[in-house]
Protein backbone atom coordinates (compact mmCIF):
# COMPACT_ATOMS: atom_id res chain seq x y z
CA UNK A 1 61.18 10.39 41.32
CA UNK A 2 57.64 9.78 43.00
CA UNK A 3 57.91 9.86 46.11
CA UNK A 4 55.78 10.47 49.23
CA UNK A 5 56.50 12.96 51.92
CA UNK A 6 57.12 10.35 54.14
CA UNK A 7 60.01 8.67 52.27
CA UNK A 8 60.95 12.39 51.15
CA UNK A 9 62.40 12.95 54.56
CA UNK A 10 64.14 9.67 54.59
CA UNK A 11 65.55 10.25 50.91
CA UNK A 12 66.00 13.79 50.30
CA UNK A 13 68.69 14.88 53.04
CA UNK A 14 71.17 12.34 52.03
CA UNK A 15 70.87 11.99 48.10
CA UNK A 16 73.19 14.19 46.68
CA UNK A 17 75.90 12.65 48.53
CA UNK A 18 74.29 8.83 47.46
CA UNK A 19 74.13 10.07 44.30
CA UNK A 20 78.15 11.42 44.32
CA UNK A 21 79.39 8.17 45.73
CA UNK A 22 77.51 6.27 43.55
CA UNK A 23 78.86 8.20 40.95
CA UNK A 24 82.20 7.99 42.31
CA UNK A 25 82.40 4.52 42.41
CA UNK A 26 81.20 3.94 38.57
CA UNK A 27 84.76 6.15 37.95
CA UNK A 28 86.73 3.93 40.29
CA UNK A 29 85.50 0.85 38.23
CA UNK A 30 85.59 2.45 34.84
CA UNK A 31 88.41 4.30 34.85
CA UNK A 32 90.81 4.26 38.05
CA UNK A 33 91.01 0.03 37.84
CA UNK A 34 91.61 -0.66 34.62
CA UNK A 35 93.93 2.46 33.74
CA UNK A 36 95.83 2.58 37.09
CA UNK A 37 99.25 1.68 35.90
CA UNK A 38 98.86 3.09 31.95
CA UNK A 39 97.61 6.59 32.89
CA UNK A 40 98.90 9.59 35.00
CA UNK A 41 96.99 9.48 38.65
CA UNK A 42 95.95 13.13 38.93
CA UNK A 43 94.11 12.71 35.51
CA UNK A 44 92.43 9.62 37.16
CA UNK A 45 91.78 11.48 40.38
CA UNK A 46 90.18 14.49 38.43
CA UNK A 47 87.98 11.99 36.61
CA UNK A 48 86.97 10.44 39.30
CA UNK A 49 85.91 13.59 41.30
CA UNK A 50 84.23 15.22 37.81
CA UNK A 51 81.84 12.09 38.00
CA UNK A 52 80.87 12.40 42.06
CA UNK A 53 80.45 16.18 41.46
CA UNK A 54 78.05 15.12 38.67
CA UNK A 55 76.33 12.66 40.70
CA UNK A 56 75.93 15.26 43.43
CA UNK A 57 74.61 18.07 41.34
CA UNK A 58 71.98 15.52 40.11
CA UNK A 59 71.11 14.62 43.43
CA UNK A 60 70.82 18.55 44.82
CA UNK A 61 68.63 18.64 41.15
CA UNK A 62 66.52 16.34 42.93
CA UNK A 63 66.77 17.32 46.34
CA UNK A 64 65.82 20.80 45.63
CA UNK A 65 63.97 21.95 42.20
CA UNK A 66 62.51 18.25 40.91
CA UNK A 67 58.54 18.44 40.42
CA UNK A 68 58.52 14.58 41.82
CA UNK A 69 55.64 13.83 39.55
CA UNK A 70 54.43 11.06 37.25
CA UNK A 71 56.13 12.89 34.23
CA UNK A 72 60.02 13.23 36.02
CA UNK A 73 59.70 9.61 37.79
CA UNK A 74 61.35 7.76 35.12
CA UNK A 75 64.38 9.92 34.74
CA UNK A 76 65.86 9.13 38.33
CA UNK A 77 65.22 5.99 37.77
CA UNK A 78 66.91 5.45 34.43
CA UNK A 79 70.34 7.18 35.92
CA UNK A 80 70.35 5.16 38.51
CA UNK A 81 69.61 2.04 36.27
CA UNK A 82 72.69 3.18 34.47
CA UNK A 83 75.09 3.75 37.26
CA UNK A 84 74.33 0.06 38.44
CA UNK A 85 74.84 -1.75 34.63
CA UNK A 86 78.05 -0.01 34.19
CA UNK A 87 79.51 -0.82 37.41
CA UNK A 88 78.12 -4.28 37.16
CA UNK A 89 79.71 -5.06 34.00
CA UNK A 90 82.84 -3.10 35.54
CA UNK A 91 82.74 -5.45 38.04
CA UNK A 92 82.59 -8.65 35.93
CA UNK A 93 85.20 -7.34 33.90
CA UNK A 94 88.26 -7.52 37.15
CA UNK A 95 89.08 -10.68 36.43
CA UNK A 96 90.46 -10.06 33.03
CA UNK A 97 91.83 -6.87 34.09
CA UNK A 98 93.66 -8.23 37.20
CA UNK A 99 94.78 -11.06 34.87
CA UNK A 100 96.01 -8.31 32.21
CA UNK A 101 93.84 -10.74 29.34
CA UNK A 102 91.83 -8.01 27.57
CA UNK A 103 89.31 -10.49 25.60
CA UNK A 104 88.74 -11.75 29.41
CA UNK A 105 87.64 -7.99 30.35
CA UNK A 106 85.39 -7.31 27.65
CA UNK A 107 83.71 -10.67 27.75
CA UNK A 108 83.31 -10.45 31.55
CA UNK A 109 81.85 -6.60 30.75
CA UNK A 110 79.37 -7.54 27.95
CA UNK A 111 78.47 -10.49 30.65
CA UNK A 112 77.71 -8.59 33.46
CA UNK A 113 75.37 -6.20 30.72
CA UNK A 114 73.44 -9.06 29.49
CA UNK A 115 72.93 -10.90 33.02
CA UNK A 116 71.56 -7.09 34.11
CA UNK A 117 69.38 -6.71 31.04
CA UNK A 118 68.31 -10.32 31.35
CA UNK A 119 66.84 -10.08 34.87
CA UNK A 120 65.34 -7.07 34.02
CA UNK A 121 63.30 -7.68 31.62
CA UNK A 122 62.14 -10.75 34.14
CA UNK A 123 61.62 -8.55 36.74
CA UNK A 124 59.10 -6.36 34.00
CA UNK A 125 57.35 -9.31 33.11
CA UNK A 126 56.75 -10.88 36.30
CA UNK A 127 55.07 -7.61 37.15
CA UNK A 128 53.37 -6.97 34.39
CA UNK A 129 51.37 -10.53 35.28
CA UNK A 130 50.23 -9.07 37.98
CA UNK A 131 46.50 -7.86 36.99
CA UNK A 132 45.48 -6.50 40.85
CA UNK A 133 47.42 -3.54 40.94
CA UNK A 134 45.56 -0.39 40.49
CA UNK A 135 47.18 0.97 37.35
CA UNK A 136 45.11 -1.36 35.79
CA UNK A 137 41.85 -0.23 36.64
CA UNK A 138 42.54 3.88 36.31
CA UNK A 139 40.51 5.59 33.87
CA UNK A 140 40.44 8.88 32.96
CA UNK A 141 37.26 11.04 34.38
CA UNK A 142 36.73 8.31 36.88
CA UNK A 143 36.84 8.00 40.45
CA UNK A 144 40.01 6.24 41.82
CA UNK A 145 41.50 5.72 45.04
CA UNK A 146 45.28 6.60 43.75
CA UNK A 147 44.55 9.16 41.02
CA UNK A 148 42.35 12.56 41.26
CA UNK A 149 40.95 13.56 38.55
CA UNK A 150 39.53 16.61 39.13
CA UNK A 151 42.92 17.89 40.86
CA UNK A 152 45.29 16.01 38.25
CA UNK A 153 47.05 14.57 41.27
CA UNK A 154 48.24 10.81 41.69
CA UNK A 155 48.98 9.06 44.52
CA UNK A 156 52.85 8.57 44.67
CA UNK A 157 52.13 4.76 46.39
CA UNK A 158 50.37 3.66 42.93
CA UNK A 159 54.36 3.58 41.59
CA UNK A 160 54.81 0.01 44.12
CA UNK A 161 54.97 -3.41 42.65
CA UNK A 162 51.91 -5.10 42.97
CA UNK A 163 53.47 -7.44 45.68
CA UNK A 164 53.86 -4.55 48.16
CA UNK A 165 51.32 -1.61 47.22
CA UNK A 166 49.21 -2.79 50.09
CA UNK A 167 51.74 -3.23 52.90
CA UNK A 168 51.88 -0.62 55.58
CA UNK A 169 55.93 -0.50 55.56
CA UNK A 170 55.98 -0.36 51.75
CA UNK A 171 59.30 0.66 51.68
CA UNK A 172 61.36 -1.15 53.88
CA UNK A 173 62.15 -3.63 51.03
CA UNK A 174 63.24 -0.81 49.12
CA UNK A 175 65.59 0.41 51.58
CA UNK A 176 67.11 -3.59 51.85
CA UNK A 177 67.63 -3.84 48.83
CA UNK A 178 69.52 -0.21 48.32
CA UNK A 179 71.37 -1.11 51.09
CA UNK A 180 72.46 -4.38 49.75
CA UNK A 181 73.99 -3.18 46.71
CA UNK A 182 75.51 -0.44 48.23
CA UNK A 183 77.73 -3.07 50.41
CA UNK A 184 77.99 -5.01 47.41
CA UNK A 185 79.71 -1.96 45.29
CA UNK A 186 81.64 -0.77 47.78
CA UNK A 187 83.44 -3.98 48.26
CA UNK A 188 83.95 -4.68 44.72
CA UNK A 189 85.33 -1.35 44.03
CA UNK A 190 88.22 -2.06 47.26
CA UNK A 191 88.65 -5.76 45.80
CA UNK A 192 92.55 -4.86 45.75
CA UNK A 193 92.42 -3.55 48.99
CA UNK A 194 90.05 -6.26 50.64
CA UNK A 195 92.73 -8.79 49.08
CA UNK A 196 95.34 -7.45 50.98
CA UNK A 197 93.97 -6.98 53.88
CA UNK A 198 92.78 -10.93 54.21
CA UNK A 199 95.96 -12.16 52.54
CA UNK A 200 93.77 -13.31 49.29
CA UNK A 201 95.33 -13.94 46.15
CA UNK A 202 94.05 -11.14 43.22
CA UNK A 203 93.07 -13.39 40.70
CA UNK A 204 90.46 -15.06 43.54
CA UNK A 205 89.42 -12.33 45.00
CA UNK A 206 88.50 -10.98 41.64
CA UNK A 207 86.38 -13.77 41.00
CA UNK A 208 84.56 -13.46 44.05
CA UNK A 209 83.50 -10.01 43.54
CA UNK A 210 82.59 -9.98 39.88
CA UNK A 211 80.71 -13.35 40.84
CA UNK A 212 79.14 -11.49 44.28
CA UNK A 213 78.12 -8.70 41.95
CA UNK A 214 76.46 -9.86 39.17
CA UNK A 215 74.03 -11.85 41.75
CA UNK A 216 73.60 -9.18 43.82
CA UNK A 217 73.18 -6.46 40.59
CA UNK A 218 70.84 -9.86 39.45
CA UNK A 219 68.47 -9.79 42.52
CA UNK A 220 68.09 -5.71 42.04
CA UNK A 221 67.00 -5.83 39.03
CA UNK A 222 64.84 -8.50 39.25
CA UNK A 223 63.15 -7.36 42.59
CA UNK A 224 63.44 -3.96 42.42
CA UNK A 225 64.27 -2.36 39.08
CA UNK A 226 62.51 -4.05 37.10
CA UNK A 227 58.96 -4.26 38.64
CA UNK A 228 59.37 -0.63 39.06
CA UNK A 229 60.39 0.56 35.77
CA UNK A 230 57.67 -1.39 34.28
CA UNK A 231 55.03 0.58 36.90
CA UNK A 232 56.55 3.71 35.80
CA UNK A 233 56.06 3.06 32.25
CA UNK A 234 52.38 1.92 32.87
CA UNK A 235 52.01 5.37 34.10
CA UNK A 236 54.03 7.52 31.82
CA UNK A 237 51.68 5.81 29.02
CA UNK A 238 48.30 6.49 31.12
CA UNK A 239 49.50 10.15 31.31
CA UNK A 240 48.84 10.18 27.65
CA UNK A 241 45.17 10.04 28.28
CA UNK A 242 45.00 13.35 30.57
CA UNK A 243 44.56 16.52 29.41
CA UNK A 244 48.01 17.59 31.87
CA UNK A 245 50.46 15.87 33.80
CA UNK A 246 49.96 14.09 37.19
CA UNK A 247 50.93 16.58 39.93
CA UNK A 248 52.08 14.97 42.72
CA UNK A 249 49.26 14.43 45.47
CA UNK A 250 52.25 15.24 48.37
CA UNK A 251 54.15 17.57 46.63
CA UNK A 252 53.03 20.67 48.78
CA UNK A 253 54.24 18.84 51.91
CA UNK A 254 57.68 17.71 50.29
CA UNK A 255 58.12 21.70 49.13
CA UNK A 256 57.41 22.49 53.00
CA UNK A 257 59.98 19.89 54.08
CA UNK A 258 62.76 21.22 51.65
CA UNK A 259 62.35 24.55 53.19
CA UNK A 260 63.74 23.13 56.09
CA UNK A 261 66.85 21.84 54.72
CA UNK A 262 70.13 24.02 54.76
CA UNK A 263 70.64 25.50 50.67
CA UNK A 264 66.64 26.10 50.26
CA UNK A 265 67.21 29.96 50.18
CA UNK A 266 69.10 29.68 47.14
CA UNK A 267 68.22 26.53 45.53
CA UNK A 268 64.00 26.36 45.52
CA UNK A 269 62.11 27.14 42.94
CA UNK A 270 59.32 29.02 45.74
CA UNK A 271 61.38 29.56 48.78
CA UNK A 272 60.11 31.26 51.73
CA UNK A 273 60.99 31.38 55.11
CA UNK A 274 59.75 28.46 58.12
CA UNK A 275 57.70 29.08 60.89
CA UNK A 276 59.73 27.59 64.01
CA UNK A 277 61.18 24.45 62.61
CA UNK A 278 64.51 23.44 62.45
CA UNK A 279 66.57 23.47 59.45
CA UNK A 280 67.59 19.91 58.36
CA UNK A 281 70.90 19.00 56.54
């Protein structure tokens, strides 16, 4: 990730446990849905756990010992990319396994992938249109407001889509969209008990979430995802032209905000003690 210290206090304390749910859902939709009533529930239940404890070491990873430079940005990004195609084509895959047709599932599955990969790519392209942003006018040895080449430190606010790199509140659309898909998966994951609750019949209420999904999973990638992963690319491939990797230009002030958080004594890679603040969570 590349991130500022701003949204480093907004991220940080909570992504492990993001991470784990996020995680944890993917099993529920993968594993606990479709092999319910074929497979033995503790086996389920361990599987399911094994993938949130996976998602929350990756998140403490991150939380704790990531560089958050130019050269680790992409990796986050790529799990998380994952995490949302699986349980989108999860998703679009309930109505064939609510129905108990397995050509339904797998169609529905390969669906939701191709819809995902589909509005991805448009979401790269659109960006990549967009000529103003200042990845496109970075040279090595040269002066530039984002990138320091004498320190070998970039500006983590040169990773925004063109369309909001010059907004104060950068990442408020960021945090709408997160938010949005988090509702989105939550509900589809509970479609059996949502369906109970409001007296819907299965087969509907299947319907409705893989078709709620797959827009919502649509308008992610397209906004989000893939502008992003296109900006991360452009600067993975200008790294290439530097003699060492981008440092990030915050990176001291995220390493003094991690010492405040609860596990730094025995996670950080340079841990020393705070002078009078409060230890976050």
């Amino acid at each position: 990730m590349l991130i500022s210290a701003k949204e480093a206090g907004e991220i940080l304390p909570k992504l492990p446990f993001v991470m784990g749910f996020l995680s944890g859902m993917d099993a529920v939709m993968l594993l606990v849905l479709p092999l319910r009533q074929t497979m033995d529930s503790s086996i389920l239940i361990f599987a399911t756990l094994t993938f949130s404890v996976s998602g929350l070491l990756v998140g403490v990873f991150i939380k704790y010992k990531s560089n958050l430079n130019a050269g680790s940005a992409i990796y986050p990004m790529a799990y998380l990319l994952t995490l949302l195609t699986l349980f989108t084509s999860s998703a679009c895959a309930l109505p064939g396994l609510v129905r108990g047709e397995v050509y339904l599932a797998y169609s529905g599955a390969l669906a939701g992938i191709g819809v995902s990969s589909i509005f991805l790519l448009m979401g790269w392209v659109q960006e990549k249109k967009f000529t103003n942003h200042p990845l496109n006018e970075v040279r090595p040895g040269g002066q530039d407001k984002y990138i320091d080449c004498e320190k070998m430190e970039v500006n983590p606010k040169i990773r925004i889509p063109a369309k909001f790199i010059n907004l104060e509140n950068n990442n408020s659309k960021t945090r709408s969209v997160a938010s949005l898909g988090m509702i989105g998966g939550a509900l589809a994951a509970n479609v059996m008990l949502v369906a109970r609750v409001f007296g819907i019949d299965y087969n509907t209420m299947a319907w409705l979430a893989a078709v709620s999904m797959i827009l919502i999973a649509a308008y992610i990638q397209l906004k989000f995802f893939g502008p992003s992963a296109f900006r991360l690319y452009q600067l993975h491939m200008l790294q290439k032209n530097f003699s060492q990797p981008l440092k990030n230009s915050d990176y001291e002030k995220i390493q003094d905000l991690r010492r405040t958080f609860f596990l730094s004594r025995w996670l950080m890679k340079d841990y020393r003690p705070t002078t009078g603040n409060r230890q976050a969570s």
